[in-house]
C-alpha atoms as a PDB file:
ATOM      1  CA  UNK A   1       8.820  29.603  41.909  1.00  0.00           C
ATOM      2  CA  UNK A   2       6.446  26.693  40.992  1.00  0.00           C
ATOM      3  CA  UNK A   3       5.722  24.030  43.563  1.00  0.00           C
ATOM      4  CA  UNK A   4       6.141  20.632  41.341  1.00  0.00           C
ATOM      5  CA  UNK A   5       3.439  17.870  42.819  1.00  0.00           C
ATOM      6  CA  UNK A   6       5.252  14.751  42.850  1.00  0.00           C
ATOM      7  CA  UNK A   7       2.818  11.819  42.236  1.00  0.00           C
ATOM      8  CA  UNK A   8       2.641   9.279  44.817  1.00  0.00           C
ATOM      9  CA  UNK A   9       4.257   5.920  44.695  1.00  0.00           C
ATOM     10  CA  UNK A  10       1.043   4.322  44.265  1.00  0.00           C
ATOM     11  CA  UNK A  11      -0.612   6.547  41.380  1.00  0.00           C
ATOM     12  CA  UNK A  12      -2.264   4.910  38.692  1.00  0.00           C
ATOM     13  CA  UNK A  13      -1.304   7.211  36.174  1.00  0.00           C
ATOM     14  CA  UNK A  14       2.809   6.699  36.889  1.00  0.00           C
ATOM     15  CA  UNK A  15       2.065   3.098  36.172  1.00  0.00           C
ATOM     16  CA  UNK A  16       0.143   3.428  33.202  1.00  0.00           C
ATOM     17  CA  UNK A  17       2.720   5.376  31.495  1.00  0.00           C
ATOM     18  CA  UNK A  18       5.913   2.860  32.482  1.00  0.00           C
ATOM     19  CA  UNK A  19       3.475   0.174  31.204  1.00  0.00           C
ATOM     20  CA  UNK A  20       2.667   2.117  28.102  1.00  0.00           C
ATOM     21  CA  UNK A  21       6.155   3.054  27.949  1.00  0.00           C
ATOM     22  CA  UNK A  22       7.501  -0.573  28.318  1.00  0.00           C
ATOM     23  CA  UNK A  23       5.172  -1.779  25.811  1.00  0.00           C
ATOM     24  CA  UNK A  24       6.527   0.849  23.051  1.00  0.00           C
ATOM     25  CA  UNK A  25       9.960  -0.038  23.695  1.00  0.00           C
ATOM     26  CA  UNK A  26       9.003  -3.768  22.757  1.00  0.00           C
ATOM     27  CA  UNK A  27       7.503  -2.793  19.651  1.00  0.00           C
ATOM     28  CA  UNK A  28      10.417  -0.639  18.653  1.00  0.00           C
ATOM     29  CA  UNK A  29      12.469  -3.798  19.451  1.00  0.00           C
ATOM     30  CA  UNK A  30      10.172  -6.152  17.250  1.00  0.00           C
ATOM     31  CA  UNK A  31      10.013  -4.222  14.285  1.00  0.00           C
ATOM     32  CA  UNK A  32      13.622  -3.408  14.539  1.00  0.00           C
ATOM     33  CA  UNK A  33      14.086  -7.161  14.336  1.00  0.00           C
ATOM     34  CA  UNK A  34      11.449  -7.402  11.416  1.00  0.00           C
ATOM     35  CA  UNK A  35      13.420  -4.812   9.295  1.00  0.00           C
ATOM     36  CA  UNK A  36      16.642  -6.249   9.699  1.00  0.00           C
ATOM     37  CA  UNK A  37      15.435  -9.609   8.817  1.00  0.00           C
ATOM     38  CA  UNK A  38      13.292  -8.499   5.484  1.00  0.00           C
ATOM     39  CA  UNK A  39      16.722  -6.735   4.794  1.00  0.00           C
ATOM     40  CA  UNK A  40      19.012  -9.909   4.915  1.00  0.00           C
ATOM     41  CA  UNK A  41      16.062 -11.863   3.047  1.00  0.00           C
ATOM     42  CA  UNK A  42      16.450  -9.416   0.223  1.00  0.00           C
ATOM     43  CA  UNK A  43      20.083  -9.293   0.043  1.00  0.00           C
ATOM     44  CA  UNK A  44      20.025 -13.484  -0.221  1.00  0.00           C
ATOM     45  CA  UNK A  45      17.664 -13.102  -2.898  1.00  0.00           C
ATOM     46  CA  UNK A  46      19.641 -10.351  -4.833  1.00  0.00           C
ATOM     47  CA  UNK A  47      22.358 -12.213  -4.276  1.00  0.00           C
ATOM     48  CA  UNK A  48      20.808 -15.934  -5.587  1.00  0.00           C
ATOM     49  CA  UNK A  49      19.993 -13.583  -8.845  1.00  0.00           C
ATOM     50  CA  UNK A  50      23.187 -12.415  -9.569  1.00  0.00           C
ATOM     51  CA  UNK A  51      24.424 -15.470  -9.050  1.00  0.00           C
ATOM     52  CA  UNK A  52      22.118 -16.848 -11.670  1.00  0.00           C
ATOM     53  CA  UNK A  53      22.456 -13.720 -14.233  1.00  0.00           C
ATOM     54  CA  UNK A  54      25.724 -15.789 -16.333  1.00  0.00           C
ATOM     55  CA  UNK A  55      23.355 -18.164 -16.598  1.00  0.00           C
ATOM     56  CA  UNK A  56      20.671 -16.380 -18.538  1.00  0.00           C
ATOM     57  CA  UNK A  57      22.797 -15.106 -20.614  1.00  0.00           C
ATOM     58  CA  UNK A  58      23.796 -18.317 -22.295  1.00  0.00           C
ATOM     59  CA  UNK A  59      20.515 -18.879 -23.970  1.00  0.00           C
ATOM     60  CA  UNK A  60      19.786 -22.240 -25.336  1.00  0.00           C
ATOM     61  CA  UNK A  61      21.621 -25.276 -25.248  1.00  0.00           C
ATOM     62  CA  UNK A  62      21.054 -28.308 -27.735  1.00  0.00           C
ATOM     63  CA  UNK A  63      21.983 -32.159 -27.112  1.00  0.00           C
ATOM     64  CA  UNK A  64      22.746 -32.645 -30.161  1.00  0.00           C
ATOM     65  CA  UNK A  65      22.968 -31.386 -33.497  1.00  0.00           C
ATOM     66  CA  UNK A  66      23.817 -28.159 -35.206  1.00  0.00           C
ATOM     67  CA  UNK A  67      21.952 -24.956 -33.726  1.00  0.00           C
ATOM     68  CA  UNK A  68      18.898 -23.821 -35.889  1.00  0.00           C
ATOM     69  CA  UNK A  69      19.538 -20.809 -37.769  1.00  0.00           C
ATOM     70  CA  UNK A  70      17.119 -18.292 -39.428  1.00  0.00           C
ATOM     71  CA  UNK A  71      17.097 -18.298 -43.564  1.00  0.00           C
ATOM     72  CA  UNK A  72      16.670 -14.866 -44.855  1.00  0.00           C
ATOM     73  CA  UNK A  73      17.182 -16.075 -48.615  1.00  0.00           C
ATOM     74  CA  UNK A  74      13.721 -14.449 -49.115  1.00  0.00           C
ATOM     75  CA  UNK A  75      13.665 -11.669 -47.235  1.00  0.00           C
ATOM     76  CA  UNK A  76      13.601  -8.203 -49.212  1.00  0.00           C
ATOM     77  CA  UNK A  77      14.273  -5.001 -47.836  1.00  0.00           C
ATOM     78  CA  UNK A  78      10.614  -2.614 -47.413  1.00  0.00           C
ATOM     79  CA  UNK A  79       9.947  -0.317 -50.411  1.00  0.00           C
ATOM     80  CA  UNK A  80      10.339   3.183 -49.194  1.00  0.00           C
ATOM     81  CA  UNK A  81       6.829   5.422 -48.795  1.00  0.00           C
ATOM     82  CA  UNK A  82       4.894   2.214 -49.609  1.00  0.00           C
ATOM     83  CA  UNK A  83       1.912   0.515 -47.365  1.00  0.00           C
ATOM     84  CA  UNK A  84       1.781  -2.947 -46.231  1.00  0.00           C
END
């Protein structure tokens, strides 16, 4: 059976990894916190532009008079197999 060397108390390596350890567990915490806050971010935005999509869709509004329209009294339909 293998003999398993226990370090001592004091050994610099044992406190380099609980340091380095410590350290990563910090960072998972941060970015934890970073990701969860760039997620509620985006769902305020999504939600401030569905909020605004009726909105859009009314196109424009005029103060007053009648809304302009398009005259197509000269428009002709294209000659088929011509060129312009």
């Amino acid at each position: 059976m293998p003999t398993v060397l226990l370090p001592r108390q004091g050994d610099k390596g044992v406190r380099l990894r609980a340091r380095y350890t410590e350290q990563a567990r910090h960072l998972a915490e941060h970015k934890s916190k970073l990701t969860r806050i760039a997620v509620a971010t985006g769902a305020v935005i999504m939600l401030a532009m569905a909020a605004m999509l009726p909105e859009l869709g009314k196109g424009m509004k005029f103060a007053s008079g009648d809304a302009p329209h398009s005259d197509h009294r000269c428009w002709k339909p294209p000659v088929p197999n011509s060129t312009i």
